[in-house]
C-alpha atoms as a PDB file:
ATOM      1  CA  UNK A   1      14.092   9.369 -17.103  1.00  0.00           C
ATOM      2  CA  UNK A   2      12.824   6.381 -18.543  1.00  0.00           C
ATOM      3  CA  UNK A   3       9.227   5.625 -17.466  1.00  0.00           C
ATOM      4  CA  UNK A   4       8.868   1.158 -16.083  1.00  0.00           C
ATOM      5  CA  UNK A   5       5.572  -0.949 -15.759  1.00  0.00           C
ATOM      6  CA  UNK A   6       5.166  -3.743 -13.720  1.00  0.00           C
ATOM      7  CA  UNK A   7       2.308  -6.260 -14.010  1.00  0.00           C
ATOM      8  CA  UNK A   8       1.192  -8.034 -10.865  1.00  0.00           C
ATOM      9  CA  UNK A   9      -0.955 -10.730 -10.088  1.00  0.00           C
ATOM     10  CA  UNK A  10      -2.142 -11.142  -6.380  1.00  0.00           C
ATOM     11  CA  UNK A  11      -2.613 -14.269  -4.720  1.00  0.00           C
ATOM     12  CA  UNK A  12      -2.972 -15.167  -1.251  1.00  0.00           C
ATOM     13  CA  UNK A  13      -0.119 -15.967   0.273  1.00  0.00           C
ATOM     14  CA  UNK A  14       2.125 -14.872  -2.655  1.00  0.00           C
ATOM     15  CA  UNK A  15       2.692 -12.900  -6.079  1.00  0.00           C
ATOM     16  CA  UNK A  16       3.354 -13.060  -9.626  1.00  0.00           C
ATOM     17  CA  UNK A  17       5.463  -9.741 -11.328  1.00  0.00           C
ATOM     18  CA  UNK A  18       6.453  -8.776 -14.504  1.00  0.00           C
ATOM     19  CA  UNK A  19       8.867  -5.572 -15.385  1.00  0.00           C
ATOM     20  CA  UNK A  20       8.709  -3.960 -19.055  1.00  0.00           C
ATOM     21  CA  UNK A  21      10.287  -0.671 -20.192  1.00  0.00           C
ATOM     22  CA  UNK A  22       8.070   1.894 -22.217  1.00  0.00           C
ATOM     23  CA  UNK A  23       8.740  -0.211 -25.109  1.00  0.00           C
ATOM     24  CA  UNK A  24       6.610  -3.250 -23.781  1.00  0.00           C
ATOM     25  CA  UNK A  25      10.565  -4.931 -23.586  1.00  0.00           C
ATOM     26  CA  UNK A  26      10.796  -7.495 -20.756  1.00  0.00           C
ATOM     27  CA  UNK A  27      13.338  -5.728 -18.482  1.00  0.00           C
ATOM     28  CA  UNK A  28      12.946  -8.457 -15.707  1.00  0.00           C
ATOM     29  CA  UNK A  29      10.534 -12.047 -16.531  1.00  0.00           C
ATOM     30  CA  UNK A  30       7.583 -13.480 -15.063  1.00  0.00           C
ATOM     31  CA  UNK A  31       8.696 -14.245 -11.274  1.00  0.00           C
ATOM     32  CA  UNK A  32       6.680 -15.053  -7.970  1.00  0.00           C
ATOM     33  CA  UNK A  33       7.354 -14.170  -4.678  1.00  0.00           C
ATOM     34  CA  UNK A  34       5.702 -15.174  -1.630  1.00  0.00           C
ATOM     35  CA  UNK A  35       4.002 -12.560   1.057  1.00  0.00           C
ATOM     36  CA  UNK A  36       7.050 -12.379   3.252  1.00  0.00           C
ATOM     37  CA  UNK A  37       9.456  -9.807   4.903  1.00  0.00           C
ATOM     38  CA  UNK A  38      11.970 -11.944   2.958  1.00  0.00           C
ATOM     39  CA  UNK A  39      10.401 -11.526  -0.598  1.00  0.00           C
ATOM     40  CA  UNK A  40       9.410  -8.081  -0.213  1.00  0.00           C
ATOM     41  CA  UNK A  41      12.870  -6.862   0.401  1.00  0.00           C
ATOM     42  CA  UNK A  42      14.049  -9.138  -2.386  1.00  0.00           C
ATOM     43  CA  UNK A  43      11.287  -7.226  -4.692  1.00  0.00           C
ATOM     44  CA  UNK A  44      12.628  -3.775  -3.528  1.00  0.00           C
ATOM     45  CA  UNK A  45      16.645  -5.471  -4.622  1.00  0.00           C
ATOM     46  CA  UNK A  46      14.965  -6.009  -7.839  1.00  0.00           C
ATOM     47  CA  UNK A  47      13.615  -3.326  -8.481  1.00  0.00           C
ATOM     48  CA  UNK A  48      16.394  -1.197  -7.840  1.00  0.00           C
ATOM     49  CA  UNK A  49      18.502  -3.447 -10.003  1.00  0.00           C
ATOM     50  CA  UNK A  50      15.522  -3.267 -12.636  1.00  0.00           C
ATOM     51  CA  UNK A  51      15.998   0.661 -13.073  1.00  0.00           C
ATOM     52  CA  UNK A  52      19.655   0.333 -13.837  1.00  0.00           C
ATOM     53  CA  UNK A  53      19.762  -2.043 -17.253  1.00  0.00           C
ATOM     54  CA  UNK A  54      17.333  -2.531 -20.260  1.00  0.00           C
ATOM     55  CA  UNK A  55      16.752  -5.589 -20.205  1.00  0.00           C
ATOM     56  CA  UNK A  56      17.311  -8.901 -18.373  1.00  0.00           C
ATOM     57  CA  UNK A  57      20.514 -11.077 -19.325  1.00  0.00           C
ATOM     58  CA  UNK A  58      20.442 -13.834 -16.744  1.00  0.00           C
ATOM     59  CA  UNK A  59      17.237 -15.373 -14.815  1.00  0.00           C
ATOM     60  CA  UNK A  60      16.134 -14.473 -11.555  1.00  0.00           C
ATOM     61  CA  UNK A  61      17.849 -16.260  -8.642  1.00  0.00           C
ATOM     62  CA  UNK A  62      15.655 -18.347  -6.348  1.00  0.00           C
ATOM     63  CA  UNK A  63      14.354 -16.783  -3.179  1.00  0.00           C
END
């Protein structure tokens, strides 16, 4: 199994993430999301998404 980080930086009324692989390889870029039911099942999408490729061929799509 291949082992993920994430970075996050918490704000107040939102978030800033960043996904690498073991390698320090971006596997998903920088993104924000704000402190909603919304965003935080978009984060759990992404995440799930995240653990199936290497590394990140397209941007993120908007919120």
């Amino acid at each position: 199994m291949e082992s993920y980080f994430m970075g996050i930086d918490v704000s107040k009324g939102y978030a800033d993430f960043v996904i690498l692989d073991a390698k320090k390889n971006i596997v998903e870029p920088n993104f924000q999301l704000d402190d909603t039911f919304k965003s935080h099942c978009k984060l759990f999408d992404i995440l799930k998404s995240a653990a199936h490729r290497k590394k990140c061929k397209s941007p993120l799509r908007d919120v």
